[in-house]
Protein backbone atom coordinates (compact mmCIF):
# COMPACT_ATOMS: atom_id res chain seq x y z
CA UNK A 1 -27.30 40.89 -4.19
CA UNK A 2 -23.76 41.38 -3.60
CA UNK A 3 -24.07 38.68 -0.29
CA UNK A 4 -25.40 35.99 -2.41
CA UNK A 5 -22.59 36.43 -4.64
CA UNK A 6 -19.99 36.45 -2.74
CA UNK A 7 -21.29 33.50 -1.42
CA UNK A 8 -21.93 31.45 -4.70
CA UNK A 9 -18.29 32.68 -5.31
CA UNK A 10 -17.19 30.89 -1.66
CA UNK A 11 -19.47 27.67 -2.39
CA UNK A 12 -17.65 27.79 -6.14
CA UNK A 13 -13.68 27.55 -4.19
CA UNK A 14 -15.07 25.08 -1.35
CA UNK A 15 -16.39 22.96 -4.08
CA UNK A 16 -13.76 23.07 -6.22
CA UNK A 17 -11.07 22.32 -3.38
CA UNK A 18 -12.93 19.09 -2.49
CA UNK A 19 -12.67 17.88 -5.98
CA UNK A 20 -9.26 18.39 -6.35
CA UNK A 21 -8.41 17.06 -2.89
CA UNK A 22 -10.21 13.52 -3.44
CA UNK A 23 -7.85 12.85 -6.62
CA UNK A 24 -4.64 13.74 -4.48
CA UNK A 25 -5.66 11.61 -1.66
CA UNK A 26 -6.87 8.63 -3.97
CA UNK A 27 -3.63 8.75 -5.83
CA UNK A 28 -2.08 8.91 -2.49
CA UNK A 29 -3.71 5.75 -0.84
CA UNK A 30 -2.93 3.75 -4.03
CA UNK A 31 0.90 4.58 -4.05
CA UNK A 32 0.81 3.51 0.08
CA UNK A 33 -0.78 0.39 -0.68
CA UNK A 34 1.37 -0.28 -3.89
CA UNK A 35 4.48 0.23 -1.63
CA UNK A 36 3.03 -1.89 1.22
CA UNK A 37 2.88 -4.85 -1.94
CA UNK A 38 5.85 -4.12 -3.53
CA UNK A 39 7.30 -4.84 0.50
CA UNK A 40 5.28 -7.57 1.00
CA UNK A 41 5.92 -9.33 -2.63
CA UNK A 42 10.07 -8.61 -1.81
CA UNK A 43 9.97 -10.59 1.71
CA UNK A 44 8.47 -13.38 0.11
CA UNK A 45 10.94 -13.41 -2.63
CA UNK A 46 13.47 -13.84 -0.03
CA UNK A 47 12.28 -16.12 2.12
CA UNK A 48 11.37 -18.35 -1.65
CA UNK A 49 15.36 -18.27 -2.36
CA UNK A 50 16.36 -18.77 1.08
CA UNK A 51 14.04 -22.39 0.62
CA UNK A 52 15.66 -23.12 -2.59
CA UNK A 53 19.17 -22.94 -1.62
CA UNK A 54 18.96 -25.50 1.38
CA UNK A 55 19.92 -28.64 -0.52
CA UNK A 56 17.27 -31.27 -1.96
CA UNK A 57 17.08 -34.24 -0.18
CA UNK A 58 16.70 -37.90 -2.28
């Protein structure tokens, strides 16, 4: 009896790791790939004003 609880008790913290550990690495992957954007959006924001400052020709 004492087995089986010890290892509902185990099952219980394995179980309860794993559903903490998804949200961290979720939250994770979404802060990379916001960062990746964020790099992304600000080298084509350059290369936009670089365009607009060559003078317009008529």
């Amino acid at each position: 009896m004492k087995n089986l609880k010890m290892e509902k008790i185990k099952f219980g913290i394995q179980l309860t790791i794993l559903m903490l550990a998804f949200p961290v690495l979720f939250v994770t992957e979404i802060k990379q790939a916001d960062e990746d954007m964020k790099k992304i959006n600000w080298k084509n924001r350059n290369s936009w004003k670089q365009r607009n400052l060559q003078p317009a020709k008529h």
